[in-house]
Protein backbone atom coordinates (compact mmCIF):
# COMPACT_ATOMS: atom_id res chain seq x y z
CA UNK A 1 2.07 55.45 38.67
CA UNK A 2 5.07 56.61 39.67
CA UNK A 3 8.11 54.16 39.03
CA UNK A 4 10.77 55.60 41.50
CA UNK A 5 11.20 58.97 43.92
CA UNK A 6 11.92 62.21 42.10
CA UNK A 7 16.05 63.01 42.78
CA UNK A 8 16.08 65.92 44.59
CA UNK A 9 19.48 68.06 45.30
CA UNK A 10 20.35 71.49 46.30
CA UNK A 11 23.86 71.42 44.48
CA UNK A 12 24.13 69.89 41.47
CA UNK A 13 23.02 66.92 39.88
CA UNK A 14 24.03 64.65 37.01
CA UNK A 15 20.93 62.54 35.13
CA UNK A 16 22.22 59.59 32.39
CA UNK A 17 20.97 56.13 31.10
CA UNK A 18 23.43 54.18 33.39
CA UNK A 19 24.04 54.72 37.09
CA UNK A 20 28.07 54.05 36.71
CA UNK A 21 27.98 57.47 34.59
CA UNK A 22 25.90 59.23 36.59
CA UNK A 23 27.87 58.34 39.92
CA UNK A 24 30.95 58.88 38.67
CA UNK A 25 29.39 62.26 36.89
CA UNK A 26 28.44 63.56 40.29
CA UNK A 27 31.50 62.18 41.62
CA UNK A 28 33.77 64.83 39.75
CA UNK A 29 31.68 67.99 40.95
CA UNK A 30 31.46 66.74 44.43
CA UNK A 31 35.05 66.94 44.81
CA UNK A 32 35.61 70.14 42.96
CA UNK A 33 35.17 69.84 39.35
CA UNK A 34 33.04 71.98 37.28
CA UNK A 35 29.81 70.87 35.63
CA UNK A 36 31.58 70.27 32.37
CA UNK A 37 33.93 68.43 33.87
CA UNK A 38 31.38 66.11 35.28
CA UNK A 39 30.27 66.19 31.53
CA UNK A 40 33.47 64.30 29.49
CA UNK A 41 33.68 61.77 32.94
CA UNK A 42 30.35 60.93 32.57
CA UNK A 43 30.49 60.84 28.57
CA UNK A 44 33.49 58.41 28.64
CA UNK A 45 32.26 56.04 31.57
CA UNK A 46 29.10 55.74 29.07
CA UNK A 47 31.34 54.65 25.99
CA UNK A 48 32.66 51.79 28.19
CA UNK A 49 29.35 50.69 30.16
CA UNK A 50 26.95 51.28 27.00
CA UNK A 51 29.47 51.03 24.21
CA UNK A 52 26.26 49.46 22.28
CA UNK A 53 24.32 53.05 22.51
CA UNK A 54 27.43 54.97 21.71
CA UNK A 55 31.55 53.99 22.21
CA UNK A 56 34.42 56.72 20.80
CA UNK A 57 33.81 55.72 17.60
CA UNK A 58 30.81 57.46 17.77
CA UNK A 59 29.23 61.62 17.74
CA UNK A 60 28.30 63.55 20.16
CA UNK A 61 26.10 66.98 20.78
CA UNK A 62 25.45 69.06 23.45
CA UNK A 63 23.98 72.24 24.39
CA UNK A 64 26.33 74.07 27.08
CA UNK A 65 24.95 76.93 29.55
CA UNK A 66 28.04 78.77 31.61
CA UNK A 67 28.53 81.07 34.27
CA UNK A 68 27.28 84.14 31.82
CA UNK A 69 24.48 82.61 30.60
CA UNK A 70 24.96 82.14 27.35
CA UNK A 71 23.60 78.55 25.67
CA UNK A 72 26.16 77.48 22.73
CA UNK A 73 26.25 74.31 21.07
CA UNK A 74 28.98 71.86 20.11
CA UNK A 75 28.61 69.85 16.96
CA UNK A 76 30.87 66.71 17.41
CA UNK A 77 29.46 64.74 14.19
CA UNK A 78 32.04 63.89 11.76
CA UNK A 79 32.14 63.98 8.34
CA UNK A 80 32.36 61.12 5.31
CA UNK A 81 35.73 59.77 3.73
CA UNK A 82 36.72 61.20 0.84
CA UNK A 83 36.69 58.16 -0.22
CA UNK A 84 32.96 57.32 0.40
CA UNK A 85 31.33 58.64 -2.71
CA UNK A 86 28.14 57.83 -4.46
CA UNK A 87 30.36 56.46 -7.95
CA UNK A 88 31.87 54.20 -5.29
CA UNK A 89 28.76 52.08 -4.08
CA UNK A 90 27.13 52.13 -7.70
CA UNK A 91 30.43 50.46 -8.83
CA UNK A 92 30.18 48.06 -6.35
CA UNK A 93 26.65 47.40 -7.32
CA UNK A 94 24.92 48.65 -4.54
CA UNK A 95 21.56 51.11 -4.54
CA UNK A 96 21.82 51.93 -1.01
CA UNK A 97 24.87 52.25 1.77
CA UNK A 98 24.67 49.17 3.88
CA UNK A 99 23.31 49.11 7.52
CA UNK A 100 26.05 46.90 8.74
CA UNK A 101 29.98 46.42 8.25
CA UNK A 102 32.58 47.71 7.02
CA UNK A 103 31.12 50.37 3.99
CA UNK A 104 28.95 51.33 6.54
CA UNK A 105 31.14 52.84 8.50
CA UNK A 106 32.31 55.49 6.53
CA UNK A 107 32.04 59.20 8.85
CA UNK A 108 34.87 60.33 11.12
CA UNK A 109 33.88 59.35 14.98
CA UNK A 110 33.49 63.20 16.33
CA UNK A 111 32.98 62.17 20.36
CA UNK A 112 36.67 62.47 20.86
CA UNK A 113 37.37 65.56 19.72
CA UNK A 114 34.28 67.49 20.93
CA UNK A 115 35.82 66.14 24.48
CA UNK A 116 38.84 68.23 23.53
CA UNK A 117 36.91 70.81 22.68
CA UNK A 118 35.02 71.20 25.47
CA UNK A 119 37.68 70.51 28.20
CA UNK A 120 39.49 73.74 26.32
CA UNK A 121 36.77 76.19 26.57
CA UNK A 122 34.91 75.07 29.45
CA UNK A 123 37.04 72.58 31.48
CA UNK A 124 38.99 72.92 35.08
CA UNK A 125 40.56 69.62 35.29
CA UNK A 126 42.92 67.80 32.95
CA UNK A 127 41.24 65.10 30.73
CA UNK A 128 43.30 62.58 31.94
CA UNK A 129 42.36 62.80 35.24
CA UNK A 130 38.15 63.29 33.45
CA UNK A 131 39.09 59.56 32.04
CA UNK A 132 40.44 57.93 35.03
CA UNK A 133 36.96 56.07 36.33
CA UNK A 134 36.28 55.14 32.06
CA UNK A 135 39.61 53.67 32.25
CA UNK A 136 39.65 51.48 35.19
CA UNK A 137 36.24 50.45 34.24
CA UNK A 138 37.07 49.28 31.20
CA UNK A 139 40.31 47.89 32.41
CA UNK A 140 38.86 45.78 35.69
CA UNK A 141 35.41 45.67 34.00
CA UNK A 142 31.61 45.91 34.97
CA UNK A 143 28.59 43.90 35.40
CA UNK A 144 26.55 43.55 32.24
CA UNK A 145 23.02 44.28 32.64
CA UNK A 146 20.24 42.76 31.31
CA UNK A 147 19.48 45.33 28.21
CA UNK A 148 22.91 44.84 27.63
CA UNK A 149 23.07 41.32 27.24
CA UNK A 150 20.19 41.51 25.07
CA UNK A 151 21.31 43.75 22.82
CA UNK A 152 24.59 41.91 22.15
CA UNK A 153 22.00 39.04 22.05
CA UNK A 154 19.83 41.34 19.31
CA UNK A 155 22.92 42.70 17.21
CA UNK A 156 24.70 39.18 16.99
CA UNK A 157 22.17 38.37 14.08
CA UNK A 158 23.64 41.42 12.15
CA UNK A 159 27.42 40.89 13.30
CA UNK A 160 28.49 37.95 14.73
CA UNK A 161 30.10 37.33 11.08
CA UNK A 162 32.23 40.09 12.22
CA UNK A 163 35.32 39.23 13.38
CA UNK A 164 36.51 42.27 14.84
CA UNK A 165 32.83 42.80 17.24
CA UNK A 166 32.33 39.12 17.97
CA UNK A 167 36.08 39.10 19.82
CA UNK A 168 34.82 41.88 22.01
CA UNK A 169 31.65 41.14 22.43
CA UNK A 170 31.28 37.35 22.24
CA UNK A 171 34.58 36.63 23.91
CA UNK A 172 35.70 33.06 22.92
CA UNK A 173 32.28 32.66 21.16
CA UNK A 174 29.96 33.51 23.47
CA UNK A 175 27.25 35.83 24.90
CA UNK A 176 28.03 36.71 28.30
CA UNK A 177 25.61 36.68 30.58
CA UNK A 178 23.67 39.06 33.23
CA UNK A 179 25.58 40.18 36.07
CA UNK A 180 28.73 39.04 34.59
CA UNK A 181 31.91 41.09 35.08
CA UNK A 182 33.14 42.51 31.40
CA UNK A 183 36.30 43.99 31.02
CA UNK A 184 37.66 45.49 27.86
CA UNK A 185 41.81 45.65 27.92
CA UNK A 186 41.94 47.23 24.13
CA UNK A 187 39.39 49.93 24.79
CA UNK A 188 41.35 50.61 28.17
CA UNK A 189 44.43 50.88 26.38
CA UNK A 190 42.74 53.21 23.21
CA UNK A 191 41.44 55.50 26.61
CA UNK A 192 44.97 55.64 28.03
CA UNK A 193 46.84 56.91 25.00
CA UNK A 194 43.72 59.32 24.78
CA UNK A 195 44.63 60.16 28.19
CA UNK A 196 48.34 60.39 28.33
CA UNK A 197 48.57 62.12 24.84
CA UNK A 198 45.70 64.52 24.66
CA UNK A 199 42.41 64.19 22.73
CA UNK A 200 44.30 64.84 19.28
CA UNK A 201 45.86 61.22 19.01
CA UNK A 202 42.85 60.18 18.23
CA UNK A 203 42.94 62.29 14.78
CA UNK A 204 46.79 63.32 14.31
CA UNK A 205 48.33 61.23 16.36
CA UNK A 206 49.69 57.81 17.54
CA UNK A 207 46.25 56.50 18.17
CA UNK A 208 45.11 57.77 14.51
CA UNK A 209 47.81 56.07 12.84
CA UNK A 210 46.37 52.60 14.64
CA UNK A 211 42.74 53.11 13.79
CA UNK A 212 43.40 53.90 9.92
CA UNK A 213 45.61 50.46 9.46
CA UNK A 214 43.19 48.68 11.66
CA UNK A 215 40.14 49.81 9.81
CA UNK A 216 41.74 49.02 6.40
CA UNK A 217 43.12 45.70 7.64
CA UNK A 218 39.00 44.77 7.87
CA UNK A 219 37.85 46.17 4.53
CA UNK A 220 37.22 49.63 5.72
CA UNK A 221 37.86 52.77 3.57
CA UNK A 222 39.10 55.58 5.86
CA UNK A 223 42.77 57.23 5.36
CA UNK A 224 44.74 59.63 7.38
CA UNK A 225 43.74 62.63 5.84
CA UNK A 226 39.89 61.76 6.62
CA UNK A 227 40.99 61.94 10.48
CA UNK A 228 43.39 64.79 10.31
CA UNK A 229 40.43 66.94 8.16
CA UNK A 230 38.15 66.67 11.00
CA UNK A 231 37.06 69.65 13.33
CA UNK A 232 34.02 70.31 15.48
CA UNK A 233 32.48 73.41 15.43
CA UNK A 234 31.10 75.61 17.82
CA UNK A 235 27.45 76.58 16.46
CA UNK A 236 24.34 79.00 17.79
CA UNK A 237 21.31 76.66 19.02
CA UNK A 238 18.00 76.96 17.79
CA UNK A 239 15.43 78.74 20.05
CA UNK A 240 11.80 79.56 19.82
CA UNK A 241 9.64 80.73 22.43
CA UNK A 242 6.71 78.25 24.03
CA UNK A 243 4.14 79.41 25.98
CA UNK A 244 6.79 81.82 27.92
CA UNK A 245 9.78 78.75 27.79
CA UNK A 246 12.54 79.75 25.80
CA UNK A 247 13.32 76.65 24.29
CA UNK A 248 16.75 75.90 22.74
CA UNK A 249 17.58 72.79 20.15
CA UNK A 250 20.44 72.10 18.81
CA UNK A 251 21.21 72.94 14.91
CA UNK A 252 21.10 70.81 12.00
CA UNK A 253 22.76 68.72 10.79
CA UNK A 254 20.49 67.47 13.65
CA UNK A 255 17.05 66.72 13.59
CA UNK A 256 16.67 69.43 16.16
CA UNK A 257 14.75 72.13 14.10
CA UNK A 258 11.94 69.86 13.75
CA UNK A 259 11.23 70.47 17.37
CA UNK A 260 11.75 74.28 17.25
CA UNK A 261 9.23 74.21 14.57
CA UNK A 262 6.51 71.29 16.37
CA UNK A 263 6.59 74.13 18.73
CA UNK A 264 5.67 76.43 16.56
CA UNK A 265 2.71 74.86 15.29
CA UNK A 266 1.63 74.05 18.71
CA UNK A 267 1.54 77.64 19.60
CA UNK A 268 -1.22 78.42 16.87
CA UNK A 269 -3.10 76.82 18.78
CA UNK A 270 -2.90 78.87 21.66
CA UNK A 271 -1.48 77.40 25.70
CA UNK A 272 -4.99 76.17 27.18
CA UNK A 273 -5.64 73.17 24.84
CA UNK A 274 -2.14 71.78 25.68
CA UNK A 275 -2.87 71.43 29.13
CA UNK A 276 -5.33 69.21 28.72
CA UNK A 277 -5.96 65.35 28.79
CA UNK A 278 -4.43 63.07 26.05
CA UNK A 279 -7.92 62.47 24.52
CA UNK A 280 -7.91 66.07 23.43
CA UNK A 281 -4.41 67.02 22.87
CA UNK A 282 -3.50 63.64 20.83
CA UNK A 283 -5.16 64.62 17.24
CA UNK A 284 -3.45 68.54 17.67
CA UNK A 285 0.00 66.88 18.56
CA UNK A 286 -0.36 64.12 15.78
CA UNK A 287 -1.60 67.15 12.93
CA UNK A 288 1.19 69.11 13.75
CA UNK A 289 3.59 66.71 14.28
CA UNK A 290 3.53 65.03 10.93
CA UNK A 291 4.05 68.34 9.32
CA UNK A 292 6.82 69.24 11.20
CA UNK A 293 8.61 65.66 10.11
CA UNK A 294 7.08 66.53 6.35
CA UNK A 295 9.29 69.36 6.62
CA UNK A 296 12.19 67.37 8.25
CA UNK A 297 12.42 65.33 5.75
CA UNK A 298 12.46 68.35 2.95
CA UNK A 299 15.11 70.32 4.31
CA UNK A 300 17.17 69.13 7.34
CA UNK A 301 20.98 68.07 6.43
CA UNK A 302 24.23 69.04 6.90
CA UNK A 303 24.07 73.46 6.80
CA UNK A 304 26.99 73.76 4.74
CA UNK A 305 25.89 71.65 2.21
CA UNK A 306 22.03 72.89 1.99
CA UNK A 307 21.10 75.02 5.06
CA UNK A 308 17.81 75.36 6.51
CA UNK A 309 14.89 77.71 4.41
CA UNK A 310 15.17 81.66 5.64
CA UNK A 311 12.62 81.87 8.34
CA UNK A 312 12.38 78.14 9.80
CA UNK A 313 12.65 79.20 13.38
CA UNK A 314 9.91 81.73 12.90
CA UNK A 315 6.28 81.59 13.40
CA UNK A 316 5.13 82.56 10.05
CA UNK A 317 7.11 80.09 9.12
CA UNK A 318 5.04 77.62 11.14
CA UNK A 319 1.83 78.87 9.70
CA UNK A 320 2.81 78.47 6.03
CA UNK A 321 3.83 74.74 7.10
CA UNK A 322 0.08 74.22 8.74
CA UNK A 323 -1.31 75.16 5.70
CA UNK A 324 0.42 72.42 3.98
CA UNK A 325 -1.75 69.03 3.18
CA UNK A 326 0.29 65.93 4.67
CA UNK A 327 -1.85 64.17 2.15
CA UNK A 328 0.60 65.65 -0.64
CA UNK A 329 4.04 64.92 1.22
CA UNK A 330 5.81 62.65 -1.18
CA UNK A 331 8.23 60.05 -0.05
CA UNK A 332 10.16 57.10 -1.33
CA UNK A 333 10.54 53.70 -0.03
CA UNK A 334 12.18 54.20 3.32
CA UNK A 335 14.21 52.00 5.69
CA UNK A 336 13.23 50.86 8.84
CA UNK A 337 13.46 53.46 11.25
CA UNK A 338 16.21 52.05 14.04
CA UNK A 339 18.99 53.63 16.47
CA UNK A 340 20.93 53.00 19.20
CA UNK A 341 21.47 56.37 21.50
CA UNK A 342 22.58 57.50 24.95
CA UNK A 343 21.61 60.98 26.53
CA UNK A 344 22.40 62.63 29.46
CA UNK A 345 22.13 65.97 31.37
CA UNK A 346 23.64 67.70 34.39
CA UNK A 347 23.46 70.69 36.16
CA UNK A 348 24.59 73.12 39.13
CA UNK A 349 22.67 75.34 41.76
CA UNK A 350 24.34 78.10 39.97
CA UNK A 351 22.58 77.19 36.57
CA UNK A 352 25.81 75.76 34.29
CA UNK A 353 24.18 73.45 32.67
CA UNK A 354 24.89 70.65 29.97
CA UNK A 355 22.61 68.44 27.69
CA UNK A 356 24.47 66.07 25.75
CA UNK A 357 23.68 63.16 23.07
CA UNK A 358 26.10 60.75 21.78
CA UNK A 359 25.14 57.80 19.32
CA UNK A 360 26.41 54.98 17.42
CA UNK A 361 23.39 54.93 15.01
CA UNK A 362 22.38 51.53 15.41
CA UNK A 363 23.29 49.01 18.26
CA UNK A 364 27.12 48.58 18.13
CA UNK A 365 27.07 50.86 14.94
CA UNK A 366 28.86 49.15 11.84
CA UNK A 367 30.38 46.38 13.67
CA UNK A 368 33.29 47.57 11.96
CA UNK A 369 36.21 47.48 14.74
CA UNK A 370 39.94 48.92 13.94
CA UNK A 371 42.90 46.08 15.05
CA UNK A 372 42.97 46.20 18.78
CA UNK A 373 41.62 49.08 19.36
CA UNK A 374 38.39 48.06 21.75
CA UNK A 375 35.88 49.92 19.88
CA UNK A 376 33.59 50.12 17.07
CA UNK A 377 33.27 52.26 14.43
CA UNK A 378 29.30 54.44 14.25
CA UNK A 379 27.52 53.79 11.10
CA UNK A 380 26.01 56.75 11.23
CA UNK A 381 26.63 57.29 7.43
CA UNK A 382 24.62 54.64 6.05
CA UNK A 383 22.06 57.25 6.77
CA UNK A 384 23.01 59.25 3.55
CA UNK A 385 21.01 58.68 0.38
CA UNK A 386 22.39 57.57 -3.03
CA UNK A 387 20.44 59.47 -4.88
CA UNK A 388 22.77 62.73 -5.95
CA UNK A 389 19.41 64.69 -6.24
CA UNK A 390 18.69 64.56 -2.55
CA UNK A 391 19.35 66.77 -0.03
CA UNK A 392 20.88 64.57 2.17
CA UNK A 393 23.20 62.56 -0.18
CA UNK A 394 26.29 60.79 0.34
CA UNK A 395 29.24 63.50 -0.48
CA UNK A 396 32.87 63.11 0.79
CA UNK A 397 33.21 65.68 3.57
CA UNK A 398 29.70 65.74 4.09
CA UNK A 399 27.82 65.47 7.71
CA UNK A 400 24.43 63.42 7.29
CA UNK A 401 21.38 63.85 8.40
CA UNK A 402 21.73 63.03 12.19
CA UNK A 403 18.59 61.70 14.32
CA UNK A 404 19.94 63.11 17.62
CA UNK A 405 18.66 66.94 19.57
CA UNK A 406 18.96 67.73 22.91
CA UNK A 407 16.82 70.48 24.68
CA UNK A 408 17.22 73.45 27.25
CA UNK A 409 14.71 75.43 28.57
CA UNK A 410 15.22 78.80 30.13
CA UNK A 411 12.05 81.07 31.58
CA UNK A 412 12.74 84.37 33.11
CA UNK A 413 16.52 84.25 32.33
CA UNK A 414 16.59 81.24 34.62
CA UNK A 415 16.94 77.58 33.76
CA UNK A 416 13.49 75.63 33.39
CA UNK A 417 14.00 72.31 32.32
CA UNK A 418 17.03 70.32 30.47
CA UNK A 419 15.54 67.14 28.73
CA UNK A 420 16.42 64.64 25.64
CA UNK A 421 16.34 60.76 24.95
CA UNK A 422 17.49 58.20 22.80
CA UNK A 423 15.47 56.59 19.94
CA UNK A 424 16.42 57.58 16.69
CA UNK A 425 13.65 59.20 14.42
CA UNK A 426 11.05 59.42 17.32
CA UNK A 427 13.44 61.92 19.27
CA UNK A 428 11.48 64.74 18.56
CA UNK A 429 8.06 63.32 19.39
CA UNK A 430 9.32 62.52 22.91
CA UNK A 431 11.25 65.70 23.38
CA UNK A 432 7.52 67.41 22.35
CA UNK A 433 5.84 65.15 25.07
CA UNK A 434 8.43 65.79 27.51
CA UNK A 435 8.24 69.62 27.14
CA UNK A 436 4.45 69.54 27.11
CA UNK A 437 4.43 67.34 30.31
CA UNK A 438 6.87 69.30 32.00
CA UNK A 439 5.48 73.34 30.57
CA UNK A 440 2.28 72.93 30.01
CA UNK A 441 0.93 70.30 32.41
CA UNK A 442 3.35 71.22 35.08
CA UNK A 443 4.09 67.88 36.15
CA UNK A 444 6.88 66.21 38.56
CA UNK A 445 9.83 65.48 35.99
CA UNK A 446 9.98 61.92 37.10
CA UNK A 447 5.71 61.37 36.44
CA UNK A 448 6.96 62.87 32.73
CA UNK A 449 9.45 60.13 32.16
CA UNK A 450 7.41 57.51 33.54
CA UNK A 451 3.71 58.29 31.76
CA UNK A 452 3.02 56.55 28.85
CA UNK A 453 3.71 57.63 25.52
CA UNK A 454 3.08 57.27 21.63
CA UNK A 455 5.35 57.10 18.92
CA UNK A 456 5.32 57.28 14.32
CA UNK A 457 8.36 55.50 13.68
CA UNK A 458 10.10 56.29 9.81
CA UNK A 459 12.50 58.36 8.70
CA UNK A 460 13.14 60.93 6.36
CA UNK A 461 12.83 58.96 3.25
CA UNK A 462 9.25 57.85 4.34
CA UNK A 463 5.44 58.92 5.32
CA UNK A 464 4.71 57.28 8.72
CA UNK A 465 2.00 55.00 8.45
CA UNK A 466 1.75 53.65 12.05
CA UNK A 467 1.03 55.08 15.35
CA UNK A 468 2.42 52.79 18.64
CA UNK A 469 0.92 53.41 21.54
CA UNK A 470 1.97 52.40 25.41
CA UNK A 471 -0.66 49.90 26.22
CA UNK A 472 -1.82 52.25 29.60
CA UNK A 473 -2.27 55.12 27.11
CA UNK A 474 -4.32 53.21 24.38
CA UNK A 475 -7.60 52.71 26.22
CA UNK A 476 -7.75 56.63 27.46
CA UNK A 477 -7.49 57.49 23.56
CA UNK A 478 -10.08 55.52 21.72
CA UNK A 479 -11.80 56.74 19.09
CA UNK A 480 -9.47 60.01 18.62
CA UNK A 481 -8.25 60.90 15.05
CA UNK A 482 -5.20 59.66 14.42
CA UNK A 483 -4.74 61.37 11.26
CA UNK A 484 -4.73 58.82 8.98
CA UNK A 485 -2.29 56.30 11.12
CA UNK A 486 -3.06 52.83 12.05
CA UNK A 487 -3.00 52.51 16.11
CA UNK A 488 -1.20 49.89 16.80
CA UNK A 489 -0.85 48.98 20.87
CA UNK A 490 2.41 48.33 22.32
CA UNK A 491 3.52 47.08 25.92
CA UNK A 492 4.07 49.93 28.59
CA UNK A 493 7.76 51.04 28.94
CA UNK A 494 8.48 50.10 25.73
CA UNK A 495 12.06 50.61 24.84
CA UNK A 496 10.97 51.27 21.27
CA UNK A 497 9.82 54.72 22.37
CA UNK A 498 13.08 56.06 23.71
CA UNK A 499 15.01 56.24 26.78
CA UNK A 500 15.04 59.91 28.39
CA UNK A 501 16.39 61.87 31.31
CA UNK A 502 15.34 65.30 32.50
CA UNK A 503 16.15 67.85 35.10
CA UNK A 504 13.82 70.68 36.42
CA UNK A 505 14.64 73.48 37.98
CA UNK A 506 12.18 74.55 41.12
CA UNK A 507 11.26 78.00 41.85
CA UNK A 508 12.96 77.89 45.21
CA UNK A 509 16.28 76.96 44.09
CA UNK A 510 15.77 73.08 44.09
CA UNK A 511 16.80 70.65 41.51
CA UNK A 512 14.52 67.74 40.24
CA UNK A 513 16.01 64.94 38.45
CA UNK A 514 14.07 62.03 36.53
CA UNK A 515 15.48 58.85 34.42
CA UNK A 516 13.33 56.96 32.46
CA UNK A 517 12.56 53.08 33.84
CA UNK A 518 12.30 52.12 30.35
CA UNK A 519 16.70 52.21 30.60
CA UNK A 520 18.97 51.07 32.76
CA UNK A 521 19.67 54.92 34.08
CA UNK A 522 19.92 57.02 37.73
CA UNK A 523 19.83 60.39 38.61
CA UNK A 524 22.29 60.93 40.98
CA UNK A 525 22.72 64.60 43.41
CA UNK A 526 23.89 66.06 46.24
């Protein structure tokens, strides 16, 4: 059943997992900004209204289609301290980074400087004037909804021992409650100088200089140099061809190419299967799908460090991997599989087009929070491993392993579909179940959103062992192979299996925008 009307627009329209962002988004285009405009307005309102899902101190991705067609892709993860090394946690008598505080924040936030970036190569207004609606927001405030409430209500059991997050978010000791008005002076202030002094105080500058002394003034290990060091880079998506969908992904260090190759297996098994109910097409997603996250967890890290195997994107490639028994993928202990995400999309009737992913990691990220600066540091590096044999270990300079993708597909030389969610390792089984909703059983992009799904939660230092499944969904699946994975039921809209948007692109020149009821998102077009 259908949980709200299908956005329609004949313009442009601007998809994201809070309707502040996507208002504001749409806001910029309607009165003459470009699409990627709309992008770094709709980015920065998010980093003030879901600051738990992602804040500045946090990465970003995004895939970026202009006016000639072209799809490139902006990595704006940053890299470890050269101070975070694996001698330094063994010393200190650890065996693996910790989830929380200050040692776990340890990468460079990249958000800030991919805004620069983009703004330069694709921008037609000034970023100050791109930051205005973040600004006031977070200066005048906004009423907290109920997710979150409950996830400052959730995280407080990790952090409220931290001083710097409980005086933001537990203002004079307290949860605030639903509805209530928030405001956040520091972050407004962090924004401004952003604002008023370009994108590089954040790394070179003014700003910089107050992040470094307030992270080491609450046991954190970053120095200048770790800021001025970092860059984004400009890299060429991933892309495979689906039953006649050119589908893009972004590159690793993201967890994108085990997408490009789920694809890959799919297509073995030829298109008519795939449209078909979930009774048949459950045990052919679930085979293929746990040996596209056995080889996720073999080879995907940061490129320079160890790059993907020649060949991944191809279909041989694909085959090899089918012939592989699951049965032999060993994996240590892992950690719970968690994360805290935010995605978005946006689009124009002339196809420039943007799908973008920003994260904290998990829910506030490290909790670690520079002197009065209004924001908390990701902890997207306690993802690393300390063991120096494995491909994703902890090295200074290093991006890890990073959970978030985002998707574009084009058919005909013409935009298809833009899609991506939140949810940490499951991202790529709900990308796959978006794109197979959306290609292969043609359906309305909000119906895709809203129909239940499944999810194996672990990461890439573990074998998934369970399979959740949206209540709705469970009974219309008994008694399918599961490949080896206990079903387990779980309530329908579960926030557990991601929080998505989408866009599709109709044949007649119409654009379709969905945003998943299981968030607190809008899709919002004119």
């Amino acid at each position: 059943m259908q949980t709200r009307s299908t956005v329609m627009a004949s313009n442009a329209v601007v998809t994201s997992s809070h309707q502040l962002a996507s208002f504001h988004g749409a806001d910029v285009i309607r009165n003459g900004g470009n699409v990627f405009d709309a992008l770094i307005t709709t980015s920065s309102v998010l980093t003030v209204v879901q600051n738990n899902l992602c804040g500045i101190g946090g990465d970003l991705f995004a895939l970026l289609r202009g006016k000639d067609g072209v799809i490139r892709e902006i990595n704006g993860s940053g890299r470890a301290s050269r101070n975070a090394t694996i001698d330094f946690y063994r010393r200190s008598g650890m065996d693996e980074i910790p989830d929380r505080g200050p040692l776990a924040g340890i990468t460079v936030p990249g958000i800030v400087d991919a805004w620069g970036e983009i703004n330069s190569k694709y921008g037609s207004m000034e970023i100050s004037d791109l930051l205005k609606p973040a600004i006031e927001i977070a200066e005048y405030g906004y009423p907290l909804t109920r997710k979150y409430v409950q996830s400052i209500k959730g995280t407080a059991r990790f952090l409220s021992d931290q001083k710097g997050w409980s005086s933001l978010f537990m203002p004079n000791g307290r949860i605030p409650g639903e509805g209530e008005v928030f405001k956040q002076r520091h972050l407004a202030e962090s924004l401004k100088m952003i604002a008023e002094e370009g994108h590089e105080t954040f790394y070179r500058g003014r700003l910089m200089e107050k992040i470094v002394k307030g992270t080491k003034e609450n046991g954190g290990i970053f120095d200048e140099e770790d800021f001025r060091k970092h860059y984004s880079t400009w890299d060429t998506p991933l892309m495979t061809s689906y039953h006649g969908v050119d589908v893009y992904e972004t590159y690793p260090n993201t967890q994108g190419a085990a997408i490009i190759l789920w694809l890959n297996l799919l297509e073995l098994y030829g298109g008519d299967i795939m449209n078909q109910p979930e009774s048949k097409t459950l045990p052919i997603l679930l085979k293929t799908g746990l040996r596209a996250y056995m080889a996720r967890s073999l080879y995907i890290t940061d490129p320079a460090f160890h790059d993907l195997p020649r060949g991944f994107e191809s279909k041989d490639f694909a085959e090899m991997i089918m012939n592989e028994p699951v049965e032999e993928w060993k994996a240590p202990p892992g950690i719970k599989d968690k994360g805290d995400t935010t995605y978005f999309c946006l689009t124009d009737r002339e196809g420039n087009s943007a799908s973008v992913i920003q994260s904290n990691y998990m829910g506030f990220g490290s909790g670690l929070s520079p002197t009065k600066t209004g924001f908390i540091i990701h902890n997207r590096g306690s993802y690393f491993s300390l063991d120096p044999d494995h491909h994703n270990s902890l090295q200074p300079g290093k991006r890890t392993f990073h959970t978030l993708c985002a998707a574009m597909g084009i058919k005909d030389g013409e935009m298809s579909f833009i899609a991506g969610t939140m949810g940490g390792d499951i991202q790529p089984q709900v990308n796959v179940q978006l794109i197979n909703r959306i290609v292969d059983r043609g359906m309305d992009v909000q119906d895709a959103l809203d129909h239940p799904r499944w999810a194996f939660f672990g990461t890439i230092y573990e074998k998934p062992s369970v399979l959740s499944v949206e209540e709705s969904l469970a009974g219309s699946i008994k008694g399918v192979d599961t490949q080896g994975l206990k079903l387990e039921k779980i309530p329908d809209m579960s926030s557990s299996t991601g929080h998505a948007q989408a866009i599709v692109f109709g044949k007649k020149g119409g654009l379709y925008a969905g945003s998943d009821p299981r968030g607190d998102g809008i899709a919002s077009g004119f």
